[in-house]
Protein backbone atom coordinates (compact mmCIF):
# COMPACT_ATOMS: atom_id res chain seq x y z
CA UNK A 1 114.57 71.89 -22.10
CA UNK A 2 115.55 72.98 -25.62
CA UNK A 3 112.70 74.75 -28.34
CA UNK A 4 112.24 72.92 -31.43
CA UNK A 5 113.37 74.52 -34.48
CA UNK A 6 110.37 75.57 -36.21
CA UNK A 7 110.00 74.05 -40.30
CA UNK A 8 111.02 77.93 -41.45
CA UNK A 9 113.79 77.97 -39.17
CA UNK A 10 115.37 74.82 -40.77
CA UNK A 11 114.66 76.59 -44.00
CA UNK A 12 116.48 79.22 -43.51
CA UNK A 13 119.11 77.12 -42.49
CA UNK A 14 119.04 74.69 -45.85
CA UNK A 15 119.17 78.53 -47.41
CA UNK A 16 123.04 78.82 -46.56
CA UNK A 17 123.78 75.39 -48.09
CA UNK A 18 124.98 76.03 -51.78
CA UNK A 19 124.95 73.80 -54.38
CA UNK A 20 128.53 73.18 -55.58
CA UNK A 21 128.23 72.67 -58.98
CA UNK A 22 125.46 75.46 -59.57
CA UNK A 23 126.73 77.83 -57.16
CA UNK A 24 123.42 79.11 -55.47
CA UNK A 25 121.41 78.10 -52.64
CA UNK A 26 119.57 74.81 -52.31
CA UNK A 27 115.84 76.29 -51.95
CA UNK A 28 116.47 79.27 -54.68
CA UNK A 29 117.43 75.71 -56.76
CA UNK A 30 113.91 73.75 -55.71
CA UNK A 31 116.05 70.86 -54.38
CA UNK A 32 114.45 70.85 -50.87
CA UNK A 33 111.93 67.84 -50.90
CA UNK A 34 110.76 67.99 -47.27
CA UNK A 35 111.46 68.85 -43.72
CA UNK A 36 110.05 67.14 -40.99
CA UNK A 37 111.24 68.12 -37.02
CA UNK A 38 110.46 65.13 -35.30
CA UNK A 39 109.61 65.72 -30.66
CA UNK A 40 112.80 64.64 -30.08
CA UNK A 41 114.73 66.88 -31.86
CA UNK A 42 115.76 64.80 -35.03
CA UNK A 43 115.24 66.49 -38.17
CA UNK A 44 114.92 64.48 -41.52
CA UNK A 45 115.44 66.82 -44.43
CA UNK A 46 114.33 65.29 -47.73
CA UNK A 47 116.75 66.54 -50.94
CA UNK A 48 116.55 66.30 -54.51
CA UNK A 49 119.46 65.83 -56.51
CA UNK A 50 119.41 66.82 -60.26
CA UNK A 51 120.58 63.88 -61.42
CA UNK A 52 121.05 59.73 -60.03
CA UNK A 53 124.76 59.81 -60.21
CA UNK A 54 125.37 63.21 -58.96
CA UNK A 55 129.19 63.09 -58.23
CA UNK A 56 128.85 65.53 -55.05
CA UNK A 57 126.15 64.15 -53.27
CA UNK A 58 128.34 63.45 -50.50
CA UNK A 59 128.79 67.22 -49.88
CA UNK A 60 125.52 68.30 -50.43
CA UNK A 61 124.68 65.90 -47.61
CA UNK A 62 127.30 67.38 -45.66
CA UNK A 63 126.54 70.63 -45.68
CA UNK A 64 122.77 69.97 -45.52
CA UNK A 65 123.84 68.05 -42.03
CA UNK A 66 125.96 70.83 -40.92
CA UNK A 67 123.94 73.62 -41.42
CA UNK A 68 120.74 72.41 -39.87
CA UNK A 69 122.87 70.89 -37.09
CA UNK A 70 123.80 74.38 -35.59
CA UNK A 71 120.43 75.25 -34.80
CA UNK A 72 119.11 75.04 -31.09
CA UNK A 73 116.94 72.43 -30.32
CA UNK A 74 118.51 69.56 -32.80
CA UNK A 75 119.46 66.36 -31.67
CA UNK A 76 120.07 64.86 -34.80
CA UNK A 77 119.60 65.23 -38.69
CA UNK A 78 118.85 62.85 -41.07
CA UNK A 79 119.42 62.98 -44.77
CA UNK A 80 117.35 61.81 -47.35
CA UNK A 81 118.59 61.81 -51.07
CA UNK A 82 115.89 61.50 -54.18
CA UNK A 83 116.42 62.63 -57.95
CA UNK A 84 114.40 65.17 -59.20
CA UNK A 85 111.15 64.30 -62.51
CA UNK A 86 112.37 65.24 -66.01
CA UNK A 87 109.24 67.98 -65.24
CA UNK A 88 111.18 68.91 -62.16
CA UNK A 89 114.62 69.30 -64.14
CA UNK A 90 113.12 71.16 -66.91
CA UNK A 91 111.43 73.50 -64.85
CA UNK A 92 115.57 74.10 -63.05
CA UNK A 93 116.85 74.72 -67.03
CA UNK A 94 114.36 77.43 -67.38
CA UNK A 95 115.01 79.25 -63.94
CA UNK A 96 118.83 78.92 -64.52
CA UNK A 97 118.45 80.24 -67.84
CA UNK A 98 115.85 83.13 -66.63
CA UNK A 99 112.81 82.12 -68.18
CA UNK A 100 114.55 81.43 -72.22
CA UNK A 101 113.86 77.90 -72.61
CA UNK A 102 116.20 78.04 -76.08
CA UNK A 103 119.77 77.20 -76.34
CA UNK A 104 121.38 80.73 -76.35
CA UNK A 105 125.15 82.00 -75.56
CA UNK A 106 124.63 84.24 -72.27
CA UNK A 107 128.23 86.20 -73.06
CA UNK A 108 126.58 86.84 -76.98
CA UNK A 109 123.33 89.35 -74.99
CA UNK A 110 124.31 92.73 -75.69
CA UNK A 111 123.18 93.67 -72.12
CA UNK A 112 126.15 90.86 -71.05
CA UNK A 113 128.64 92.34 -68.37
CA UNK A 114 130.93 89.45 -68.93
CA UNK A 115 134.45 89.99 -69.39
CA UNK A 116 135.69 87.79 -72.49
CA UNK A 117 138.90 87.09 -73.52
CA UNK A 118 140.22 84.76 -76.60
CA UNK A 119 144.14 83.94 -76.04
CA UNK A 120 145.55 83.36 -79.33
CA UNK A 121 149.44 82.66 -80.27
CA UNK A 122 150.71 81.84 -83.81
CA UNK A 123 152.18 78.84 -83.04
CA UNK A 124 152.44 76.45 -80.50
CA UNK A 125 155.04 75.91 -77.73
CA UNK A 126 154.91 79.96 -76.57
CA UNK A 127 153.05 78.73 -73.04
CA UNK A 128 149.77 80.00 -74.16
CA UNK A 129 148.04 77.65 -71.93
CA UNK A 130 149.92 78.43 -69.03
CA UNK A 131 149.19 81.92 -69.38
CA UNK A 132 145.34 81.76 -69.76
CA UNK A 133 145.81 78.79 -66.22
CA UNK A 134 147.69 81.44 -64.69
CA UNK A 135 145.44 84.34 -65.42
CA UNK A 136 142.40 82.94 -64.81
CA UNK A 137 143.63 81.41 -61.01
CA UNK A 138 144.82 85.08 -60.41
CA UNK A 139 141.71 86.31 -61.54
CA UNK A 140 139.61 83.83 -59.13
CA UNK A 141 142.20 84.64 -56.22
CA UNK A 142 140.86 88.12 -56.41
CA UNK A 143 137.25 87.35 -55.84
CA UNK A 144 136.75 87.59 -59.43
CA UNK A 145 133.89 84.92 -61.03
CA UNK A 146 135.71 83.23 -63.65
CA UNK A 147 135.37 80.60 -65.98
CA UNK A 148 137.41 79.13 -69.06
CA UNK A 149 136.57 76.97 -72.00
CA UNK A 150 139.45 75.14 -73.38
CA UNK A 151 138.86 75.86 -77.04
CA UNK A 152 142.27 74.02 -78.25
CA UNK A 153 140.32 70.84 -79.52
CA UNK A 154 143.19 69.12 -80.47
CA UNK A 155 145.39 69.66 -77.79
CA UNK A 156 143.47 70.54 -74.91
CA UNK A 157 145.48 70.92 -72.19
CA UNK A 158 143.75 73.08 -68.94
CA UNK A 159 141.83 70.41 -67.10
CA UNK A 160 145.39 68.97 -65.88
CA UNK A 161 146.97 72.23 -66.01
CA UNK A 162 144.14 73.42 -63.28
CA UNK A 163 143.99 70.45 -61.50
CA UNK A 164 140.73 69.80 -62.43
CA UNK A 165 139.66 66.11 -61.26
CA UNK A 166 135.95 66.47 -61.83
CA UNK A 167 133.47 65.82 -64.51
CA UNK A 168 130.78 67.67 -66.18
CA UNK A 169 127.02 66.77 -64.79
CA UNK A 170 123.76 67.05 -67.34
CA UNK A 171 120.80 68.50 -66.40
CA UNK A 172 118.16 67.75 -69.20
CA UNK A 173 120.27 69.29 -71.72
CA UNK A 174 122.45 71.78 -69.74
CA UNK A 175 125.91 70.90 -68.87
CA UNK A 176 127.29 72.19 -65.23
CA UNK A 177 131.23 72.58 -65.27
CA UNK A 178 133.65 71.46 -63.10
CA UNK A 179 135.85 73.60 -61.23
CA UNK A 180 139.26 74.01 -59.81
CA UNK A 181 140.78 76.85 -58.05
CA UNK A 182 137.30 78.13 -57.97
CA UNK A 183 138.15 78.32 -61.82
CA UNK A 184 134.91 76.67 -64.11
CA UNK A 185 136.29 74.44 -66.56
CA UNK A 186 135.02 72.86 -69.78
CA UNK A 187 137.21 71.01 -72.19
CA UNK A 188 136.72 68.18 -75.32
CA UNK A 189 138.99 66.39 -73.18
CA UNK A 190 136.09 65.36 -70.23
CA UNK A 191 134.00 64.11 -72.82
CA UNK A 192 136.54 61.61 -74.52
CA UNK A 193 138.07 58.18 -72.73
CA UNK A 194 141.38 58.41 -71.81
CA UNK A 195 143.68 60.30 -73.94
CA UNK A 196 142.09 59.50 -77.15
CA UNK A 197 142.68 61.99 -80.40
CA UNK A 198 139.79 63.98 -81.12
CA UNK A 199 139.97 64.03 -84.94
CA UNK A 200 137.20 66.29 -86.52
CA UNK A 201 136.62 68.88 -89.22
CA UNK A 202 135.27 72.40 -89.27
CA UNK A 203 131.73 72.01 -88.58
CA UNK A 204 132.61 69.76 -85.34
CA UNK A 205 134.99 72.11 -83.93
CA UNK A 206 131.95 75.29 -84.50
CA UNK A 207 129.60 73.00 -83.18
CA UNK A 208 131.59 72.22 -79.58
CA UNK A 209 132.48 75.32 -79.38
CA UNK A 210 128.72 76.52 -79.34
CA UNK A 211 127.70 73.80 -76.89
CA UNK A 212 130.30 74.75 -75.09
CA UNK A 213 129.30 78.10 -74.75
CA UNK A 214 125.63 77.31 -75.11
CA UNK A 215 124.60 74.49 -73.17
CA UNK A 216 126.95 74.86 -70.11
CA UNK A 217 126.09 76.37 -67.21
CA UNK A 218 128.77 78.87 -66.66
CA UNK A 219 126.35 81.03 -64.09
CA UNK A 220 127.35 85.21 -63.53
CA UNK A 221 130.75 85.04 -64.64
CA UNK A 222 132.90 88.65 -64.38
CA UNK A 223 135.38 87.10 -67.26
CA UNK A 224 135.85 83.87 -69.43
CA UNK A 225 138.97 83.06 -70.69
CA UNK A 226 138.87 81.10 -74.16
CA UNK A 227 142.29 79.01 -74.38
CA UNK A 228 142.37 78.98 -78.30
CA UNK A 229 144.56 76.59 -80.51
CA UNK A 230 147.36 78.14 -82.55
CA UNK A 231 147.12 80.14 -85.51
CA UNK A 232 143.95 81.62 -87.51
CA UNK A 233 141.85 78.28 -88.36
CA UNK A 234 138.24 77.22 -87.84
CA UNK A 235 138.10 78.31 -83.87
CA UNK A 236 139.21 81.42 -84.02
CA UNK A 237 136.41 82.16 -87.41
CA UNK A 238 133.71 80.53 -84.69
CA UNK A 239 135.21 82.55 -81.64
CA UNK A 240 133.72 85.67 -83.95
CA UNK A 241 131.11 84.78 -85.39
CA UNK A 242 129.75 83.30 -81.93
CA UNK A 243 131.04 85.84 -79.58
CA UNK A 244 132.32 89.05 -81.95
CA UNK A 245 132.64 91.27 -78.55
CA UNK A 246 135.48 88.71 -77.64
CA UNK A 247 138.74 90.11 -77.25
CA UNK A 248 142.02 88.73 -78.24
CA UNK A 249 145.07 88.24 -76.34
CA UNK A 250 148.17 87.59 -78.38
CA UNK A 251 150.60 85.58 -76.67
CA UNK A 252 154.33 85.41 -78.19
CA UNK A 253 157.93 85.18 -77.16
CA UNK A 254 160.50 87.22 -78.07
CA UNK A 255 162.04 85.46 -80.59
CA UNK A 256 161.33 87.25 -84.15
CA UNK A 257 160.13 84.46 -85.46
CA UNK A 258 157.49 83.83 -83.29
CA UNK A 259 156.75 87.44 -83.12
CA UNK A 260 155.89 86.95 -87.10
CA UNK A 261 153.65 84.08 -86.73
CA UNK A 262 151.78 85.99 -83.91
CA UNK A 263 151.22 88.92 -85.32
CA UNK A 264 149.47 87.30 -88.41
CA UNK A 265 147.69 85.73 -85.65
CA UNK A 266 146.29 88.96 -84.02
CA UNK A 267 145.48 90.25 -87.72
CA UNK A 268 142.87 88.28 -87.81
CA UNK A 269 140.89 90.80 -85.71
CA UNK A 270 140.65 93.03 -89.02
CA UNK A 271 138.90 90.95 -90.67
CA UNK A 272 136.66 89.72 -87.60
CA UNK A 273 136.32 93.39 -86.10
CA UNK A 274 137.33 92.58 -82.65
CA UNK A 275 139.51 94.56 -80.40
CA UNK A 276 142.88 92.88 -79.42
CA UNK A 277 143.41 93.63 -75.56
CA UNK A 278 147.17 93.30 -76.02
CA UNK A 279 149.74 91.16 -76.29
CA UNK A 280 151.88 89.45 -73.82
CA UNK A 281 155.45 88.01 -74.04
CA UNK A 282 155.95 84.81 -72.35
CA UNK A 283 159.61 83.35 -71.62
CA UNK A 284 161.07 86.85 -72.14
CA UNK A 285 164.00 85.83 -70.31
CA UNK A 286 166.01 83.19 -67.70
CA UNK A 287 167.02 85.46 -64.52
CA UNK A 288 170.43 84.29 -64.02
CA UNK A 289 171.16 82.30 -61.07
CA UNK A 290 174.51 83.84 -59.33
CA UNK A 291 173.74 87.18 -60.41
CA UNK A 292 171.01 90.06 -61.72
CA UNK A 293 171.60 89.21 -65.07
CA UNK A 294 169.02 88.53 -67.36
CA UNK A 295 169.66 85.90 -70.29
CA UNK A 296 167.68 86.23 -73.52
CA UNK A 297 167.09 82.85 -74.27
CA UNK A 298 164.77 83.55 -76.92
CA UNK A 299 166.32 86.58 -77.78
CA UNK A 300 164.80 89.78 -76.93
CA UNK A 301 161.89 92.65 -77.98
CA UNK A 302 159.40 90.56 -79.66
CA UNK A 303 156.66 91.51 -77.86
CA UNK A 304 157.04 94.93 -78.28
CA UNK A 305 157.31 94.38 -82.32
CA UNK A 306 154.07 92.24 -82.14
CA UNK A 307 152.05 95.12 -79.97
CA UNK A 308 154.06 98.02 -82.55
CA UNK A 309 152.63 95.86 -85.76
CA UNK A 310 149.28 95.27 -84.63
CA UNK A 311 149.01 99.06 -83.80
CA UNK A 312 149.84 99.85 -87.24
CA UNK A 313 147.93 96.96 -88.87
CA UNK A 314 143.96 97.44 -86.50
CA UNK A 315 144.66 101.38 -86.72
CA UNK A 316 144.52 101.33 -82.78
CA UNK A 317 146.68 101.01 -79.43
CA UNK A 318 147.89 97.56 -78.71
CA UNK A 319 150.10 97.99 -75.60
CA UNK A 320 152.39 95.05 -74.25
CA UNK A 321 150.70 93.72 -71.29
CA UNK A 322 153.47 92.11 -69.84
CA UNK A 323 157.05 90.01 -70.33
CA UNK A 324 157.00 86.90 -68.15
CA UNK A 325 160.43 84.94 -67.78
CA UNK A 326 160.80 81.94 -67.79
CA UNK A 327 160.50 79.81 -64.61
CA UNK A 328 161.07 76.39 -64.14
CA UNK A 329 158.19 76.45 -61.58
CA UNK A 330 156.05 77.73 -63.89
CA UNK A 331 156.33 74.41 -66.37
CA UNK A 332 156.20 71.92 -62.85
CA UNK A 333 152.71 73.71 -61.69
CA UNK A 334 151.37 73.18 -65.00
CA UNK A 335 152.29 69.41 -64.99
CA UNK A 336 150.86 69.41 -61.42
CA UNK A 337 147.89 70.88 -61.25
CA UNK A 338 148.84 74.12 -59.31
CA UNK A 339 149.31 77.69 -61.05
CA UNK A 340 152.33 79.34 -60.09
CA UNK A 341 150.15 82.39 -59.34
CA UNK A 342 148.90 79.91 -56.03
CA UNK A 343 151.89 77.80 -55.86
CA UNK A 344 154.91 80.35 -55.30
CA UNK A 345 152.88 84.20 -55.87
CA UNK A 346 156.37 85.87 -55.18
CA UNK A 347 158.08 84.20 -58.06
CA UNK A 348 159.16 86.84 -60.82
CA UNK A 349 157.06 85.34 -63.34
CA UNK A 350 154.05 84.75 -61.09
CA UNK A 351 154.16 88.42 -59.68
CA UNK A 352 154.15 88.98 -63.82
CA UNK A 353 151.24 87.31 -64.24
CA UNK A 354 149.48 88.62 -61.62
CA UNK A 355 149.91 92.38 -62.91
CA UNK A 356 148.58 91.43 -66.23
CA UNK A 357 145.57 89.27 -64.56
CA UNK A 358 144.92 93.04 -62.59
CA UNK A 359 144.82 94.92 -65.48
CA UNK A 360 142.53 93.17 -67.38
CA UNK A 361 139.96 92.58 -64.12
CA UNK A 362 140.16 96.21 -64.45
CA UNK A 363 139.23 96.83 -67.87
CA UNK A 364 135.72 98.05 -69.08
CA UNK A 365 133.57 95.86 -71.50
CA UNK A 366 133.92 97.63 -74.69
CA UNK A 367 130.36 98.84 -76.10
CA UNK A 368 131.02 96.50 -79.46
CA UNK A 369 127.70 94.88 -80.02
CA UNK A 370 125.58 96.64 -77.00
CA UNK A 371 122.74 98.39 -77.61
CA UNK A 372 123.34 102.29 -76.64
CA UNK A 373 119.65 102.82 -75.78
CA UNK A 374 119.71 105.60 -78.54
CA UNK A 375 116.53 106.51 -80.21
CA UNK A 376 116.02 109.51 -83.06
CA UNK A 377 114.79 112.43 -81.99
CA UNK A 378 111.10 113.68 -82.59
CA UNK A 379 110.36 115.77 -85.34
């Protein structure tokens, strides 16, 4: 005849189910209710969930059934769902936040480890969203904890472009993200019905854009990616006044033209004081079909310009990351929900991707706005 499990045995058990929004284990979270190990074997496991219409109860149950179904000795488990008090919930906010019950921007601590990134462009149509998709799936592929907040109000874009199907979930007043591609996701466009305009003036945009980074739960992230809209408006002025140790990305093509627009666009960091990783030339050119020929589409060297200009203009290095050409494959993933860094990783473009995605995972956090630990000397 089998042992029973013991109550701490099934504990331990419920302690290798993780919450899939939050990201940690169930009794580190407070959501185990009770545990009961009935003579014949049948466990019931009582759970709280954080909120009524949790959208992934289902797989909480799951897993809770799996997990405690391993053990010897069980016959059968038995789920029980229940939501958790507002006193319960509260007390989660302040353990997720460590202790600071105020509304503060984790990546803004000058102790913060997190790897942030704003990708700019000076106009639109240069695939800036498809680079920050691509990056930040290349970045998760590597083990990397990553998350992205698609700061292009008006035309956000990256839910689709990740594949993202599910919706944010509040917690008093903390938001938890959706993911995709193990990619957290936040975006203006989860929060309005269908494909409605989102029509609002400066002090709306700096005031999402702090939630965003404020109230969601983005957890220990290694780098954020900030999708930002074109050109220097009222984002990219909140981008540095919330988060001045943010660094920019400048995407462009290689069309002069562009390259103009973008490098006002990377200016900016004079007058915010940020440091501009580099820049990065997207549809650099069409490999030719029937032979090793490369076609300038868009022409050719404006990347190079950009990264030359902004060297001369912040009075520091700005190398060219990378030239990605372009690749019908790369516009189809975007329209389907599947990077081209997943989809097809030996495609030109995607293997160009990828190298820039490694060299920024392996860039140090600059010390702008950490404290040094420095005190004067005694007399």
């Amino acid at each position: 005849m089998s042992t029973l499990p013991s109550v701490e045995q099934v504990s331990a058990a419920l302690a290798t189910v993780i919450d899939p929004e939050i990201r940690r284990p169930i009794t580190d979270l407070d959501m185990v209710k009770s545990i009961d190990v009935a003579d014949d074997g049948k466990v019931h496991v009582g759970i709280y969930l954080t909120v009524a219409g949790c959208p992934l109860r289902d797989k909480i149950t799951s897993d809770t059934t799996e997990a405690v179904s391993k053990l010897d000795g069980v016959t059968a488990v038995r789920v029980e769902l229940d939501v958790m008090s507002e006193e319960q919930r509260k007390a989660l906010q302040s353990k997720l936040r460590g202790g600071q019950v105020e509304r503060e921007i984790p990546f803004a601590r000058p102790n913060s480890l997190t790897k942030v990134y704003a990708v700019a462009s000076g106009k639109g149509g240069v695939g800036k969203s498809s680079v920050t998709v691509n990056i930040a799936a290349a970045l998760a592929a590597t083990g990397q904890k990553v998350g992205v907040v698609d700061a292009d109000i008006y035309g956000h874009s990256i839910p689709r472009m990740l594949g993202v199907t599910g919706h944010p979930t509040k917690v008093q007043d903390m938001i938890m993200p959706p993911s995709a591609k193990d990619v957290k996701v936040i975006s203006v466009g989860m929060f309005t019905a269908g494909n409605a305009p989102v029509v609002w003036r400066g002090p709306m945009l700096h005031r999402a854009l702090q939630q965003f980074l404020a109230d969601v739960y983005w957890g220990d992230l290694d780098v954020l990616l900030m999708d930002l809209p074109p050109g220097t408006g009222d984002i990219a002025i909140s981008v540095a006044q919330l988060l001045p140790s943010a660094e920019i990305l400048v995407v462009t093509t290689p069309q002069m033209a562009a390259a103009e627009v973008a490098e006002r666009a990377g200016s900016i960091a004079v007058q915010t004081h940020q440091r501009i990783s580099g820049v990065i030339e997207n549809m650099s050119y069409l490999p030719c079909p029937h032979c090793d020929e490369r076609i300038d589409v868009f022409g050719s060297g404006g990347g190079q310009v950009v990264a030359e200009a902004l060297t001369r203009n912040v009075g520091a290095p700005v190398k060219l990351l990378g030239q990605v050409p372009i690749d019908v494959r790369l516009r189809e993933g975007g329209d389907a929900g599947e990077p081209l860094v997943l989809a097809a990783p030996e495609a030109p473009a995607a293997v160009a991707l990828a190298e820039i995605a490694h060299g920024l995972a392996g860039k140090q956090r600059g010390l702008l706005g950490r404290q040094l630990g420095l005190s004067p000397a005694g007399r």
